[in-house]
N, C-alpha and C. Protein backbone atom coordinates (compact mmCIF):
# COMPACT_ATOMS: atom_id res chain seq x y z
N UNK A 1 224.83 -163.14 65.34
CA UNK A 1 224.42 -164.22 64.45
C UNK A 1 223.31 -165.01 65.13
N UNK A 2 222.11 -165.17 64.07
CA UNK A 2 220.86 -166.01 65.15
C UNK A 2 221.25 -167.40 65.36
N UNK A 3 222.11 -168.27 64.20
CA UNK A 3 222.85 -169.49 65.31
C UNK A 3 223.64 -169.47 66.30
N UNK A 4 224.48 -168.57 66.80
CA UNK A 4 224.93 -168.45 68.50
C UNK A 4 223.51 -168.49 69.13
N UNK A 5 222.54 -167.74 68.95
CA UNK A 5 221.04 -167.29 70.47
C UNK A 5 220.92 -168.62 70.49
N UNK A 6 220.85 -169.90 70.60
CA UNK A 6 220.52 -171.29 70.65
C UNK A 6 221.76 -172.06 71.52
N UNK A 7 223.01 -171.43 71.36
CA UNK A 7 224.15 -172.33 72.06
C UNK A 7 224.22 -171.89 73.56
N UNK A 8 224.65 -172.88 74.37
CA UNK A 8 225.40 -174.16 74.03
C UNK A 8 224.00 -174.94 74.05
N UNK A 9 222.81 -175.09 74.04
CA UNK A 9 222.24 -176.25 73.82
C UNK A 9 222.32 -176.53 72.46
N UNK A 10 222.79 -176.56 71.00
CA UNK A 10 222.69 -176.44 70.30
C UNK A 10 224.42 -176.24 69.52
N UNK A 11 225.06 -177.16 68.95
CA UNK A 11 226.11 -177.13 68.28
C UNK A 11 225.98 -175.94 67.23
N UNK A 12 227.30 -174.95 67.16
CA UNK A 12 226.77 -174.22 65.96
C UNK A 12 227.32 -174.60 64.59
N UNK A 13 226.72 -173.81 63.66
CA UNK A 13 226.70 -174.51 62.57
C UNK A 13 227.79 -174.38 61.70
N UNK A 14 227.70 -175.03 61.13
CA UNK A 14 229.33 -174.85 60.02
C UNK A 14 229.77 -173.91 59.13
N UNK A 15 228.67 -172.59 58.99
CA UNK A 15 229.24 -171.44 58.80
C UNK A 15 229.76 -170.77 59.76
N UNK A 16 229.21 -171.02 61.09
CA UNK A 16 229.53 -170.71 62.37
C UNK A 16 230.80 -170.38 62.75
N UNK A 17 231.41 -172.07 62.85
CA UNK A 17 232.74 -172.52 62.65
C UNK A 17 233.11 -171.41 62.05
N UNK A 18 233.10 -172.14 60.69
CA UNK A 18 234.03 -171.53 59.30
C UNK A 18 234.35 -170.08 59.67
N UNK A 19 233.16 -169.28 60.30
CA UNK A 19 233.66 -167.42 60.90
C UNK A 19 234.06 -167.78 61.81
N UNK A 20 234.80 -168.95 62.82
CA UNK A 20 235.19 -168.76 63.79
C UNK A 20 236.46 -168.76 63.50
N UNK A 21 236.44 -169.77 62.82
CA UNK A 21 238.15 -170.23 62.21
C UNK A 21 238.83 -169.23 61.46
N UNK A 22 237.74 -168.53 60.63
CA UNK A 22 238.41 -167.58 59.74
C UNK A 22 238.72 -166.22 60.73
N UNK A 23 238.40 -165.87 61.85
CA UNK A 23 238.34 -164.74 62.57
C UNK A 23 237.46 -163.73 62.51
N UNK A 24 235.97 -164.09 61.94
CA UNK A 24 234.82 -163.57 61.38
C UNK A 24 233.53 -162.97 61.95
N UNK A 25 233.92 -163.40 63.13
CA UNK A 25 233.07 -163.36 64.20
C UNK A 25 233.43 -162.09 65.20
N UNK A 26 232.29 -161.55 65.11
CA UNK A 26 232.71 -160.16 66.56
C UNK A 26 233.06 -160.71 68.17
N UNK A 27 233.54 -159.83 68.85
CA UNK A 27 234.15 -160.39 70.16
C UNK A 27 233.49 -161.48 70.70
N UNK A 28 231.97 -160.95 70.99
CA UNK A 28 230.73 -162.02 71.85
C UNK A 28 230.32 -162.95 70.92
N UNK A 29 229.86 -163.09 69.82
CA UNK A 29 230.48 -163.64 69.10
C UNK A 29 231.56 -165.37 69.28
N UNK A 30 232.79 -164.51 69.17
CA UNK A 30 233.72 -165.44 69.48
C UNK A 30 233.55 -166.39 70.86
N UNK A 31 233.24 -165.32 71.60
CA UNK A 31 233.45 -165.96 73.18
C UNK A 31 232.39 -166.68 73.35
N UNK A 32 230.97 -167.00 72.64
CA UNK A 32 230.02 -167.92 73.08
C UNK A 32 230.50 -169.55 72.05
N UNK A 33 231.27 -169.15 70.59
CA UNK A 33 231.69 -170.18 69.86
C UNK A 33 232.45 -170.56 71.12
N UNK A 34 233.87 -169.96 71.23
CA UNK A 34 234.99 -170.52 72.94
C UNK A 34 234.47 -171.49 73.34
N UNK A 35 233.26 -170.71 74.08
CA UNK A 35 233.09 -171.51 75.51
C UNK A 35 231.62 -172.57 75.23
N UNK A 36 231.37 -173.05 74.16
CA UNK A 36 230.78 -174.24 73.32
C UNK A 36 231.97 -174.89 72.95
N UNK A 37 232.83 -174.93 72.32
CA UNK A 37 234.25 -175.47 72.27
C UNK A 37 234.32 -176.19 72.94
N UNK A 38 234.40 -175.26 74.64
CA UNK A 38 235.13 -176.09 76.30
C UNK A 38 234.06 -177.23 76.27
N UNK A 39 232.84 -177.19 76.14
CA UNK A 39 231.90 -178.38 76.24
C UNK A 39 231.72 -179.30 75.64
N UNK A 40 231.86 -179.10 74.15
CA UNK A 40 231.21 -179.80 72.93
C UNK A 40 232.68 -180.57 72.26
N UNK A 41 233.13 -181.71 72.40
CA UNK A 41 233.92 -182.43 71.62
C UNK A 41 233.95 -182.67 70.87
N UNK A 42 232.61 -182.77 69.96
CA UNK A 42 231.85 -183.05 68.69
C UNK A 42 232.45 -181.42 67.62
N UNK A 43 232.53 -180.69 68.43
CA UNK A 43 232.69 -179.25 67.78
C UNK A 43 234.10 -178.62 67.96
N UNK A 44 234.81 -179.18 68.70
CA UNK A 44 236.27 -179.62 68.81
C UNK A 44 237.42 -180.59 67.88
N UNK A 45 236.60 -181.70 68.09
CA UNK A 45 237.43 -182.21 66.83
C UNK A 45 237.04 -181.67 65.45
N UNK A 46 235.96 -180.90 65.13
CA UNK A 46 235.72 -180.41 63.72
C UNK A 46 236.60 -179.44 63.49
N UNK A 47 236.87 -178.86 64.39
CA UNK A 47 237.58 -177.37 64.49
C UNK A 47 239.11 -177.71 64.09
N UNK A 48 239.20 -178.73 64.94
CA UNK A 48 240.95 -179.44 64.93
C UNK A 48 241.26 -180.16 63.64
N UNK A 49 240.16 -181.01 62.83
CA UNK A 49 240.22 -182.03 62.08
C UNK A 49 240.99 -180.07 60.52
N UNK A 50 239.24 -179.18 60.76
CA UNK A 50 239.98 -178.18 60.01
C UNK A 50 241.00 -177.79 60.10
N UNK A 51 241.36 -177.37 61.03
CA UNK A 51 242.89 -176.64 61.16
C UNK A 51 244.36 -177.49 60.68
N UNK A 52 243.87 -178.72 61.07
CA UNK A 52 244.90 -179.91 60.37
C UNK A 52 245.31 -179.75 59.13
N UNK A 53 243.82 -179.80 58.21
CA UNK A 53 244.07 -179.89 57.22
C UNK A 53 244.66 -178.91 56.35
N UNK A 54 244.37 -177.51 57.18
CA UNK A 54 244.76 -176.16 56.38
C UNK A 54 246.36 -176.26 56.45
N UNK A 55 246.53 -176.81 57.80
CA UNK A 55 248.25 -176.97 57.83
C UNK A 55 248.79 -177.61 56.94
N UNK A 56 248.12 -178.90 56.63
CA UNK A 56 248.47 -179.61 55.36
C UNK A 56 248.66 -179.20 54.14
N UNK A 57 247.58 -178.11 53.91
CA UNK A 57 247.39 -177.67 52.56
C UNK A 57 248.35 -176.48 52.20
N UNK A 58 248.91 -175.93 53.32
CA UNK A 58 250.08 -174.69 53.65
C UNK A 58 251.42 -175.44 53.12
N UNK A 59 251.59 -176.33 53.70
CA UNK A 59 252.68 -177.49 53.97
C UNK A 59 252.94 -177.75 52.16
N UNK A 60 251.86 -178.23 52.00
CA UNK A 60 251.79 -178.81 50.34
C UNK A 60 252.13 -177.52 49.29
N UNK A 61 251.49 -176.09 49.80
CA UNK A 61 251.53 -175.42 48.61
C UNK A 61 253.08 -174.76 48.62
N UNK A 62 253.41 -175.19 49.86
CA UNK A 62 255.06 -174.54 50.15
C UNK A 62 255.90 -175.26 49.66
N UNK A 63 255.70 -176.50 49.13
CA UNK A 63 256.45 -177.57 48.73
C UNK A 63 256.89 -177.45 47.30
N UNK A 64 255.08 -177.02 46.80
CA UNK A 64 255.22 -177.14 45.01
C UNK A 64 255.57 -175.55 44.79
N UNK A 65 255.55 -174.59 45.73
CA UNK A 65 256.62 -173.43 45.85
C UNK A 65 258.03 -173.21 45.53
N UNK A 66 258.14 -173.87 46.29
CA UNK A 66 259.85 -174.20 46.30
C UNK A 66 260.57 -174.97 45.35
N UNK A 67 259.40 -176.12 44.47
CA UNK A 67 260.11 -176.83 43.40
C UNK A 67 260.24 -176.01 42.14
């Protein structure tokens, strides 16, 4: 992907993410998103703030599941 050749000086972008989160991304790939992760807090809490919410939205659809 030509937004990884720019990191870590360079946050990647939110499709970036989104294939990171989704598992979208090939090995090297993954491992340059990683290890921008270990550095970037800014790109950490985005990652976390997502994953929160998917839990939430799991949480919720299991709820109106079950009623």
């Amino acid at each position: 992907m030509k937004d990884l050749e720019e990191m870590p000086a360079q946050c990647p972008t939110t499709e970036v993410l989104a294939a990171y989160l989704d598992r979208n991304l090939i090995n090297e790939e993954r491992s340059l998103v990683e290890k921008h992760l270990v550095a970037c807090s800014k790109c950490r809490h985005v990652v976390a703030q997502v994953v929160k919410v998917g839990g939430t939205l799991r949480v919720a659809r299991q709820h109106l599941i079950i009623r």
